[in-house]
N, C-alpha and C. Protein backbone atom coordinates (compact mmCIF):
# COMPACT_ATOMS: atom_id res chain seq x y z
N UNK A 1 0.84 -1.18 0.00
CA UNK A 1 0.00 0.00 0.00
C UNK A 1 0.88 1.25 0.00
N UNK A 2 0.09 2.25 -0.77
CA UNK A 2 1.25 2.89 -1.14
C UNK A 2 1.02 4.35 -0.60
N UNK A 3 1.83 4.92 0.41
CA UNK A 3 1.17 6.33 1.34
C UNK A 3 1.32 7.62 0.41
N UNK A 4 -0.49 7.90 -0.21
CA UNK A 4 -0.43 8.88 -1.08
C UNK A 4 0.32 10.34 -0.30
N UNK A 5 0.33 10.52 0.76
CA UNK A 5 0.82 11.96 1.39
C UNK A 5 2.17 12.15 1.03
N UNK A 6 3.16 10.97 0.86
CA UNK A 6 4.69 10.67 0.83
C UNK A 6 5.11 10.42 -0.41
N UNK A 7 4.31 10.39 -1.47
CA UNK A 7 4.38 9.82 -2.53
C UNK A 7 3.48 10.58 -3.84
N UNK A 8 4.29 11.11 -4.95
CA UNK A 8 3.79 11.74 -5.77
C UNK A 8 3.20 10.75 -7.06
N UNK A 9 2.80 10.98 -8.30
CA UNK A 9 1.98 9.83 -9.01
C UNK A 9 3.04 9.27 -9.46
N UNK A 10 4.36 10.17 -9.91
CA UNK A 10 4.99 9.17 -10.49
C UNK A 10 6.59 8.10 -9.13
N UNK A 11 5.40 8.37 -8.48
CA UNK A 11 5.84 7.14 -7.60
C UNK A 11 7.31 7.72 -6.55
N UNK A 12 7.96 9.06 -6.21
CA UNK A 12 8.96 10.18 -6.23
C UNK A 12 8.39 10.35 -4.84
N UNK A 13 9.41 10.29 -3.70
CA UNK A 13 9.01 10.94 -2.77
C UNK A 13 8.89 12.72 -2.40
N UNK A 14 8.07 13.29 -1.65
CA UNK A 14 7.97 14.47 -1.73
C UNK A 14 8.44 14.74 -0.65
N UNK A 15 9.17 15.90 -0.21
CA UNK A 15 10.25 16.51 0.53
C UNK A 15 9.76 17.56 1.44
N UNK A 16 9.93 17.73 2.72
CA UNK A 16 9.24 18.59 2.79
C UNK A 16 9.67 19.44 3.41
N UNK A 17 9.38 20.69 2.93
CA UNK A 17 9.61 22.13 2.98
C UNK A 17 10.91 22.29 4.52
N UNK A 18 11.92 22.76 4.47
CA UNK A 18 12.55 23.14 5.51
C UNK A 18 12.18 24.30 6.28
N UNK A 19 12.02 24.22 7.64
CA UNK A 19 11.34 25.23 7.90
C UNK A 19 12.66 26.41 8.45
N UNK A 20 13.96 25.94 8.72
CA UNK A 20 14.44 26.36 8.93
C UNK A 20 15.81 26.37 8.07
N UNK A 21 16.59 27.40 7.15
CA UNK A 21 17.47 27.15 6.22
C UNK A 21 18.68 27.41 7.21
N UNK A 22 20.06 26.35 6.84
CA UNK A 22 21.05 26.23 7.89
C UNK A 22 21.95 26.92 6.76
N UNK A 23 22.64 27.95 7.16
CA UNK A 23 23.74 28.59 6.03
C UNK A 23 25.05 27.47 5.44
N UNK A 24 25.16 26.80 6.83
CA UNK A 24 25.93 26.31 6.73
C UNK A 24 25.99 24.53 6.13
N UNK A 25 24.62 23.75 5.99
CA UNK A 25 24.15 22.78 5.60
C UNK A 25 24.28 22.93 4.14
N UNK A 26 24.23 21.79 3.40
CA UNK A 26 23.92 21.82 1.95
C UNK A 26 22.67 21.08 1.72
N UNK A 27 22.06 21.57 0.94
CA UNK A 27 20.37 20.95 0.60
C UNK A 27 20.69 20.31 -0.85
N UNK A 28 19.68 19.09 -0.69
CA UNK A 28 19.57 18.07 -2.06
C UNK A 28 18.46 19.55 -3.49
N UNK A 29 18.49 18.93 -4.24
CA UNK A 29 17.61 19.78 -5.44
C UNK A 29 16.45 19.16 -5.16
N UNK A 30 15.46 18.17 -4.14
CA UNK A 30 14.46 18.25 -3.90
C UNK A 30 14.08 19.32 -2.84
N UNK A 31 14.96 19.45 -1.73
CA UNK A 31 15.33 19.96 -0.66
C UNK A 31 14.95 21.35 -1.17
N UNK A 32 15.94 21.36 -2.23
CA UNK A 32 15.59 23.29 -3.07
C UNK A 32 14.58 23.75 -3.23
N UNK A 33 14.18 22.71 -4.14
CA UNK A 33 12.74 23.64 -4.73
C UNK A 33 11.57 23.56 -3.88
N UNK A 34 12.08 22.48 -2.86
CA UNK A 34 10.70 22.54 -1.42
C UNK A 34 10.48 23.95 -1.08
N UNK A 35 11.72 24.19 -0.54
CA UNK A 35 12.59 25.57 0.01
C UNK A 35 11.97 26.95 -0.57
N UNK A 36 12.39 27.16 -2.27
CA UNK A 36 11.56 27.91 -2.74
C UNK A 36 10.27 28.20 -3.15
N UNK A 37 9.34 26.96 -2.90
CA UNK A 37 8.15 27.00 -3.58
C UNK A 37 8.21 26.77 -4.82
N UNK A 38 9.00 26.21 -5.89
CA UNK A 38 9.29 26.05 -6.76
C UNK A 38 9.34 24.81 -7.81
N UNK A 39 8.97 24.90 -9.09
CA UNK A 39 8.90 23.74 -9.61
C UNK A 39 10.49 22.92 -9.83
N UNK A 40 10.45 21.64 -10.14
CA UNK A 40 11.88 20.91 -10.36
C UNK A 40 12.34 21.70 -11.53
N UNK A 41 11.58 21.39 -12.25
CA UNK A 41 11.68 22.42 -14.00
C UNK A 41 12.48 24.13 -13.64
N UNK A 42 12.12 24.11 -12.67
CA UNK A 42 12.50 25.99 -12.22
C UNK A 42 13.51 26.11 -11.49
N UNK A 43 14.31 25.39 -11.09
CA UNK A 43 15.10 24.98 -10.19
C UNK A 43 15.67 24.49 -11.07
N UNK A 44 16.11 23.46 -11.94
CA UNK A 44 16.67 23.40 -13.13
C UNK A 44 17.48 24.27 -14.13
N UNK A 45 16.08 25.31 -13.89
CA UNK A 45 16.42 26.28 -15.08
C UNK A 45 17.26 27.26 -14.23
N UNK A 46 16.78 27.92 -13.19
CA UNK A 46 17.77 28.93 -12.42
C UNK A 46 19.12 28.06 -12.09
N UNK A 47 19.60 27.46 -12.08
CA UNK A 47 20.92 26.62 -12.12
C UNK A 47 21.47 26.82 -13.71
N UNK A 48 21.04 26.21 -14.79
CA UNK A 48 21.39 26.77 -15.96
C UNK A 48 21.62 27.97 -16.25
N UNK A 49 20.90 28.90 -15.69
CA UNK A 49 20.77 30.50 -16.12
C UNK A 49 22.05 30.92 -15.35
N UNK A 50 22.43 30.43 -14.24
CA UNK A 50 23.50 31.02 -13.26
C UNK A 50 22.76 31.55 -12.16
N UNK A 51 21.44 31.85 -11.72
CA UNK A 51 20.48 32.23 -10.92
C UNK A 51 21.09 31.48 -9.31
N UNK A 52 20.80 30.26 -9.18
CA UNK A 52 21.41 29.33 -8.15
C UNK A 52 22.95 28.18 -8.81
N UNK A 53 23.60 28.75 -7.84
CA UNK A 53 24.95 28.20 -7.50
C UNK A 53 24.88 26.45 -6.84
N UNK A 54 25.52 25.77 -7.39
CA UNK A 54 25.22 24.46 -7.06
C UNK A 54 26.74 23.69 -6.60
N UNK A 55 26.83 22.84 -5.94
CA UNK A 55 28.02 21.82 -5.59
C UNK A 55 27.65 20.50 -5.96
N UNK A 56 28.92 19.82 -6.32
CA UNK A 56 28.67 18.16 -6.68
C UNK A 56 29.40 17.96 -5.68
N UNK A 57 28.77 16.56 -5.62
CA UNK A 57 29.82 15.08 -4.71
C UNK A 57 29.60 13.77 -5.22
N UNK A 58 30.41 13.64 -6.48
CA UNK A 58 30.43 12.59 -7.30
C UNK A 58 29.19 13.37 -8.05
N UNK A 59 28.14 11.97 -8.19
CA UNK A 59 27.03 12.53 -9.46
C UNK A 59 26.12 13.11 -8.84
N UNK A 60 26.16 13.48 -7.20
CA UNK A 60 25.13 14.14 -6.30
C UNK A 60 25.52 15.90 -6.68
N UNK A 61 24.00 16.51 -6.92
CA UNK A 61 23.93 17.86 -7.11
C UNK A 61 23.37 18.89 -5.65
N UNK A 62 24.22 19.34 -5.46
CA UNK A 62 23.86 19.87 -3.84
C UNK A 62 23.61 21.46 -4.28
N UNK A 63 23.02 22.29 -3.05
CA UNK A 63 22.76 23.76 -3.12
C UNK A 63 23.24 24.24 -1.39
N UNK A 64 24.41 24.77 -1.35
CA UNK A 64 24.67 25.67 0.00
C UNK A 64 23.12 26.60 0.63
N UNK A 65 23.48 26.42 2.05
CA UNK A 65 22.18 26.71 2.17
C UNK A 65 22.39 28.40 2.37
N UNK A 66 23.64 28.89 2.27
CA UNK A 66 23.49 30.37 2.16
C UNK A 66 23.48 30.79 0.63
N UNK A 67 23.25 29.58 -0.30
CA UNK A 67 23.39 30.37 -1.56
C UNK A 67 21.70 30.26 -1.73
N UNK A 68 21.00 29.67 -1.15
CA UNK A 68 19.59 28.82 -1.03
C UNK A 68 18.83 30.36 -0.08
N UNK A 69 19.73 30.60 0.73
CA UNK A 69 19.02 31.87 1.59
C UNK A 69 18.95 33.24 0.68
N UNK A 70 20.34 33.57 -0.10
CA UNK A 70 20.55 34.29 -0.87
C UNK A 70 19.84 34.74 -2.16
N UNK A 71 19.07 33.15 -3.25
CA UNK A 71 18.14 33.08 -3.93
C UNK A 71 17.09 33.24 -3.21
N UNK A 72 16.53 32.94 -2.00
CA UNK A 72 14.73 33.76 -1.75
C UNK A 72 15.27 34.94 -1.64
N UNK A 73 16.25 35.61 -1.20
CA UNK A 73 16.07 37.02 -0.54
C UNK A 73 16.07 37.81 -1.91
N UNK A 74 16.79 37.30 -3.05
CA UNK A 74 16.46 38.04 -4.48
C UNK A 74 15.26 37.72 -5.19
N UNK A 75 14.66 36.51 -4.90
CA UNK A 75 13.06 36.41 -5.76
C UNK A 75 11.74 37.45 -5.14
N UNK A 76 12.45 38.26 -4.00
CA UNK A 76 11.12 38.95 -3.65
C UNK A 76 11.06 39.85 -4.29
């Protein structure tokens, strides 16, 4: 049985929103776009554009959480 609250259709767990951003933590790209209110697609794209700053570790894509504090304080 499969817990619709935890679980999106295409089967993807959903993340949920941090209520508190650590400057010093690094957040996953689900983690992100929880963060901003934001679609995966948009979060994607502001990474391409140069908008959000990103770190790897191996094939893992991470976001500093002061670069994560830094992008809301410019989307207002």
């Amino acid at each position: 049985m499969i817990d619709s609250k935890r679980t999106s259709r295409a089967g993807l767990k959903r993340v949920p929103r941090p209520t508190v951003i650590d400057p010093n933590q690094r957040y996953s790209l689900a983690e992100t776009h929880a963060a901003l209110s934001q679609s995966h697609a948009k979060t994607f794209q502001d990474i391409k554009l140069g908008r959000l700053k990103t770190m790897r570790d191996g094939r893992r894509r991470y976001v500093l959480g002061s670069e994560l504090i830094r992008r809301a304080r410019s989307s207002d």
